[in-house]
Protein backbone atom coordinates (compact mmCIF):
# COMPACT_ATOMS: atom_id res chain seq x y z
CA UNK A 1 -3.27 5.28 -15.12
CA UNK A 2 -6.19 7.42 -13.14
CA UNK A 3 -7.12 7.26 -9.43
CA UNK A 4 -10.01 5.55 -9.61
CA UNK A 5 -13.09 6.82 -7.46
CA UNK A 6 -13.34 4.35 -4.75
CA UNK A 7 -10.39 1.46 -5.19
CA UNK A 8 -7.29 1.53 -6.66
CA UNK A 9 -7.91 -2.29 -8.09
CA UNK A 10 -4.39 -3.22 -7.11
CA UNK A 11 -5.56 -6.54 -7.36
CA UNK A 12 -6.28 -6.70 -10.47
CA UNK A 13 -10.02 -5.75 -10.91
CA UNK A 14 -10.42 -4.67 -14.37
CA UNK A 15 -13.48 -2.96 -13.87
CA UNK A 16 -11.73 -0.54 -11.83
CA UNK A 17 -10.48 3.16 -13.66
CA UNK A 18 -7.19 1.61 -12.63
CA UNK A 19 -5.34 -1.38 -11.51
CA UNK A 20 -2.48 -3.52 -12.18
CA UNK A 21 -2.59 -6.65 -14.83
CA UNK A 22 -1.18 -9.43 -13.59
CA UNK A 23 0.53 -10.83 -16.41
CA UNK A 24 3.91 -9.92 -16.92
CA UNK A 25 3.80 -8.73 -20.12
CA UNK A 26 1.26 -5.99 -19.45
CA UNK A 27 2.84 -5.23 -16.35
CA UNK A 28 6.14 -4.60 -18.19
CA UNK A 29 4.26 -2.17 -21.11
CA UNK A 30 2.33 -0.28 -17.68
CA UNK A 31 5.78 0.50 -16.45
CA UNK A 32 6.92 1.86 -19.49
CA UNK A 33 3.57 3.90 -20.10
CA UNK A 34 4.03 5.56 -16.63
CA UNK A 35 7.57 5.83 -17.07
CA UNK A 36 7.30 7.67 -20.60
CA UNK A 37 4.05 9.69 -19.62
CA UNK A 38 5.13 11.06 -16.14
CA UNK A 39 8.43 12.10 -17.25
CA UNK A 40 9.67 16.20 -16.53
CA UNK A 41 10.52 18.13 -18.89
CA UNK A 42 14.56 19.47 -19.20
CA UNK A 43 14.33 22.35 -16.65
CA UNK A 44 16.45 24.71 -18.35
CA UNK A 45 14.69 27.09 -20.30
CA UNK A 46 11.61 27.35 -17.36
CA UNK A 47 14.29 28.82 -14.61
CA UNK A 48 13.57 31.72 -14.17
CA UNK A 49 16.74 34.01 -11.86
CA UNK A 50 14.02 37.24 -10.84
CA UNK A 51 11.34 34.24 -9.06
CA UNK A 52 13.12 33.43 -5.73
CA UNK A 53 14.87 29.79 -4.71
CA UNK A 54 11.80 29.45 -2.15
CA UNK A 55 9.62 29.08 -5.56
CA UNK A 56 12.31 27.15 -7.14
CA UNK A 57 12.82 29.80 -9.64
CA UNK A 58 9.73 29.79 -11.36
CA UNK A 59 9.77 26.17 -11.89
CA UNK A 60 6.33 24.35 -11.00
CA UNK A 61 6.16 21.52 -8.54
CA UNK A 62 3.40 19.63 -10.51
CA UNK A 63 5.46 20.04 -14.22
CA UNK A 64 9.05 20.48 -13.70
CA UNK A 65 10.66 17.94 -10.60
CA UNK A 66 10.03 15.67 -8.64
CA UNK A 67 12.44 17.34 -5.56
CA UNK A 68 14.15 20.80 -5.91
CA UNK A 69 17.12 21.80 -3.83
CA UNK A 70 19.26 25.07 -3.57
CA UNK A 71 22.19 25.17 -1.18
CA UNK A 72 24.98 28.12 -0.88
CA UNK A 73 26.89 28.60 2.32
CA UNK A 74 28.69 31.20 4.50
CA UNK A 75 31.90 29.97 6.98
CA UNK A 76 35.41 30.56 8.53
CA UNK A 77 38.21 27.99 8.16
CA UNK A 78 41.07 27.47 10.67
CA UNK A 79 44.22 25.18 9.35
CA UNK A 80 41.79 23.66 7.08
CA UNK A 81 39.07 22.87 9.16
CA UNK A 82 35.47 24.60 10.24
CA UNK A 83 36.36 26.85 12.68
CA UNK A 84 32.52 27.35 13.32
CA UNK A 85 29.31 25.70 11.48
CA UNK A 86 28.40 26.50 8.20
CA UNK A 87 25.60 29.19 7.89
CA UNK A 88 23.05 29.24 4.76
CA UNK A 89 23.16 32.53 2.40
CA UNK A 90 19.57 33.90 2.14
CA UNK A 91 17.58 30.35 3.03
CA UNK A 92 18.71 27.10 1.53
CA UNK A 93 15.56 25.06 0.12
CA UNK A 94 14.48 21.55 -0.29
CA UNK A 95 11.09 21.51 -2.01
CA UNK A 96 9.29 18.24 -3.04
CA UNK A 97 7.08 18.04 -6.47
CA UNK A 98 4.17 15.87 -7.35
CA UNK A 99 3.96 12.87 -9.71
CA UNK A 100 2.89 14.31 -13.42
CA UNK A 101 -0.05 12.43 -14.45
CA UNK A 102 0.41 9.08 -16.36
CA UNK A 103 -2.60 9.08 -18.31
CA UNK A 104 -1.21 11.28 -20.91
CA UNK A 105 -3.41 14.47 -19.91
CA UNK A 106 -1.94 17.62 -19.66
CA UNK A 107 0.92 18.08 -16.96
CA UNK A 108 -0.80 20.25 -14.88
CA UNK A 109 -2.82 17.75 -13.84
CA UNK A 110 -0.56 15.97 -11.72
CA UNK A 111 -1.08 12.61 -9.12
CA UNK A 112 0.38 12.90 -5.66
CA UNK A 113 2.18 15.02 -3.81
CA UNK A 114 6.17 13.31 -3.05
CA UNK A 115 7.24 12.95 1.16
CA UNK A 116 10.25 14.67 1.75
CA UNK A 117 12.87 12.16 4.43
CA UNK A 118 13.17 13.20 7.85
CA UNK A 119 17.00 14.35 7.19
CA UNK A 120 15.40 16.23 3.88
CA UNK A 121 16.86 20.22 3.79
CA UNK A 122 19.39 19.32 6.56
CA UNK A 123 23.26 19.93 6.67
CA UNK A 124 25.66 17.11 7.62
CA UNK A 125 29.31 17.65 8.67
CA UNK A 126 32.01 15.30 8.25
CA UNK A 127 33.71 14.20 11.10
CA UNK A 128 36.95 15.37 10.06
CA UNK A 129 35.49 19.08 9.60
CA UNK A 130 37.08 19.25 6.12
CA UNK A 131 33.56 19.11 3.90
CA UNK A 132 30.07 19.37 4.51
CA UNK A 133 26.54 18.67 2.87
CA UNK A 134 23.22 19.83 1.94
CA UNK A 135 20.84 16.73 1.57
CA UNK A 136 17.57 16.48 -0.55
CA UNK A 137 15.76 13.07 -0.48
CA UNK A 138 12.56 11.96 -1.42
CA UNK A 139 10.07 9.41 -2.12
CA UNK A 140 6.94 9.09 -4.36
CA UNK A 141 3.74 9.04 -2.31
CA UNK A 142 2.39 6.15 -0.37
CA UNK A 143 -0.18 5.48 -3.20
CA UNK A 144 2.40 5.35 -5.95
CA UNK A 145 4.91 3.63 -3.57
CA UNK A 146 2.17 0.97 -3.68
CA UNK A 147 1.42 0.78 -7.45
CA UNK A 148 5.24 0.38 -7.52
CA UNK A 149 4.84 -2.88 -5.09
CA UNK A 150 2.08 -3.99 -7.27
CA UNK A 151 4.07 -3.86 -11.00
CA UNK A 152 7.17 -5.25 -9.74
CA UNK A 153 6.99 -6.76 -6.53
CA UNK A 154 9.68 -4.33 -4.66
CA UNK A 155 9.82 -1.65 -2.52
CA UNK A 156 10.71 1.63 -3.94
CA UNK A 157 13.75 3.19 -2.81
CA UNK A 158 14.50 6.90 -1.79
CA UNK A 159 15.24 9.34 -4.17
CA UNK A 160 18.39 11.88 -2.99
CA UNK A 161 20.70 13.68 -3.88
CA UNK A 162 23.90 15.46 -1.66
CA UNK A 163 25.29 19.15 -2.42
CA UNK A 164 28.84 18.15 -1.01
CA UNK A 165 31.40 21.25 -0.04
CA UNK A 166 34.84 21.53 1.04
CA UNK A 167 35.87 23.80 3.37
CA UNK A 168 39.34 24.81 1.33
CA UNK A 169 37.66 25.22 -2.48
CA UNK A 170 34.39 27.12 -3.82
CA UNK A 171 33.32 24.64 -6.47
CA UNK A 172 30.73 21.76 -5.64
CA UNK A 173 32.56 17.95 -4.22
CA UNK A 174 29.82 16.47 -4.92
CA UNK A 175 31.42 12.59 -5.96
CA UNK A 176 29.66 11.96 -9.25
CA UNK A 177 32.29 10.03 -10.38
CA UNK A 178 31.79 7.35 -7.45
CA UNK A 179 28.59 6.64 -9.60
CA UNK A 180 24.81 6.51 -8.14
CA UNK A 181 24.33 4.83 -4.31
CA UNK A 182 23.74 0.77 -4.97
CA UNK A 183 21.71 1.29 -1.51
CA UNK A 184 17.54 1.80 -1.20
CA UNK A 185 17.91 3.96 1.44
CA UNK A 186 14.40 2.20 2.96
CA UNK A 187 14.78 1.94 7.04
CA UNK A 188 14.56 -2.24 7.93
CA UNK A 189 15.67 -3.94 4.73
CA UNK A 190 18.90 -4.25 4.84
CA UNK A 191 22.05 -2.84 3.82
CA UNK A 192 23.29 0.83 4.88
CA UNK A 193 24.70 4.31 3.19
CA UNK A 194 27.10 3.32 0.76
CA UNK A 195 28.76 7.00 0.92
CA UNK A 196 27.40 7.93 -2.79
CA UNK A 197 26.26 10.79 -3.22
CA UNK A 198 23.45 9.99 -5.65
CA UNK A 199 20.41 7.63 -6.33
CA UNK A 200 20.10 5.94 -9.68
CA UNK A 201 17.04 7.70 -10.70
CA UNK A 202 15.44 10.76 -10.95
CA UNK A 203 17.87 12.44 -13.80
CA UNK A 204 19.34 14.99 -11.70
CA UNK A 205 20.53 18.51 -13.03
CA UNK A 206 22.87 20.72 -10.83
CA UNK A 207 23.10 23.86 -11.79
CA UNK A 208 25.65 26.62 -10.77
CA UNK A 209 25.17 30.25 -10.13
CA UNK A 210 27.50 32.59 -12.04
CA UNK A 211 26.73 36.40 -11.47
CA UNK A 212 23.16 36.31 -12.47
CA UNK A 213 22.36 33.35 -14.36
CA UNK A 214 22.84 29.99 -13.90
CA UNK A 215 25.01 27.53 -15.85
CA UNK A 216 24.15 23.97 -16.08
CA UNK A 217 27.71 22.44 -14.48
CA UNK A 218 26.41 18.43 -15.11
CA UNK A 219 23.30 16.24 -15.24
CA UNK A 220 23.02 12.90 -14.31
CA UNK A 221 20.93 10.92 -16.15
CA UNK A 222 18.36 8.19 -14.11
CA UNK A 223 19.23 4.41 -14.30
CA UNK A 224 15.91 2.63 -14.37
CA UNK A 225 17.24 -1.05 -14.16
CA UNK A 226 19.22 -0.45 -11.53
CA UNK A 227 16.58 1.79 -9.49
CA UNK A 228 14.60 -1.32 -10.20
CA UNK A 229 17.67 -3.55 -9.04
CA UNK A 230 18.30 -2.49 -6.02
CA UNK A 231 14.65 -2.37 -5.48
CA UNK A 232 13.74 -4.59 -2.17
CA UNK A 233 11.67 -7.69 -3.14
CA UNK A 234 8.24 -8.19 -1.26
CA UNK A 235 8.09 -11.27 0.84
CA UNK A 236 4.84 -11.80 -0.40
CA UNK A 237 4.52 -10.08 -3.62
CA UNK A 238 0.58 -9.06 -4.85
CA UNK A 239 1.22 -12.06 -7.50
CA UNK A 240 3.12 -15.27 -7.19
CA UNK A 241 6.28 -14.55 -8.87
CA UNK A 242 8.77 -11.37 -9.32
CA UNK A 243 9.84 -9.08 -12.37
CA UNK A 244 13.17 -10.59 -13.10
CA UNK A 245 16.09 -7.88 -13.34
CA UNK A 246 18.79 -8.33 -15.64
């Protein structure tokens, strides 16, 4: 679906280079084409350990993600606790990507650029002093965060994902098994942090650095109907009724 020249014919001009059909059926196969043609490739073979983290590696912000994050730390620990904050190695990054084009050109040519959150690249320290995060959270940009409103009637959420550490081991406490955050994340429509450490879509791979390569340590593939789920509906969606969600 292109950017057309002067209107996005959201409401359903058809004369328009794009815009959203307003029966459901059509609606439903858009999603799917944008879903299917926007997709990133598997990152793996593109990383690249000689390009630094501040280029994510070699991996391109218009092909290969939609957010990129790298996070290693430096502290001292007294009876289990921070004895003083923790202090990035090198630089720790939180880069945003763009939207890969859904009209099936090539992926360099790619839509938007994403936003990054306000608490996007920052470290957040538990209370107890025992763990500690890196957070990377994102949204699609405000023109796809309004085709989104126009195919299904909801808000989209935040995107996010938080590099947990413990003060007392060296591998990643990240709670994957917790499952991805049933929350939106969206400021003013309800509900609040559910403590997970994950959102339900994009598929997210975390990677580990062992001497000089990295080695993928899990991936955690995207949940579309439930990123659609916990979607918030629009009071007064662009068409009289709302996707149902199973």
């Amino acid at each position: 679906m292109s950017s057309p020249t002067s209107d996005y014919g959201f409401n359903g001009e058809s004369e328009a280079l794009a815009y959203v059909p307003q029966d459901y059926a059509n609606r439903r196969w858009v999603n799917a084409q944008l879903l299917t043609l926007s997709a990133n490739p598997v990152p793996t073979p593109f990383i690249r350990t000689s390009i630094a983290a501040t280029s994510a590696f070699g991996l391109e912000s218009n092909v290969h993600y939609r957010f990129f994050a790298k996070a290693q730390y430096k502290f001292l620990v007294r009876d289990g606790r921070l004895l003083t904050p923790p202090v990035a190695v090198l630089s720790n990054v939180a880069l945003m990507g763009e939207t890969p084009s859904g009209c099936g050109l090539s992926p360099y040519f790619f839509d938007f650029n994403g936003i990054p959150h306000g608490d996007s690249g920052k470290t957040f320290v538990a209370a107890s002093g025992d763990s500690f995060y890196f957070l990377v959270k994102a949204r699609a940009s405000e023109q796809d965060q309004q085709g989104y409103a126009n195919l299904n009637g909801r808000l989209l959420p935040w995107a996010f994902v938080k590099l947990r550490f413990g003060v007392n081991d060296d591998e990643l406490q990240t709670r994957f098994s917790l499952g991805s955050s049933e929350w939106h994340g969206i400021a003013g429509w309800g509900g609040s942090d559910d403590g997970r450490d994950f959102s339900p879509v994009p598929t997210i791979f975390i990677y580990k650095k062992v001497g000089p390569d990295f080695e993928l340590l899990t991936r955690l593939d995207g949940d579309l109907q439930k990123f659609l789920r916990i979607s918030p509906p629009l009071p007064f969606p662009p068409y009289p009724y709302v996707i149902p969600v199973p």
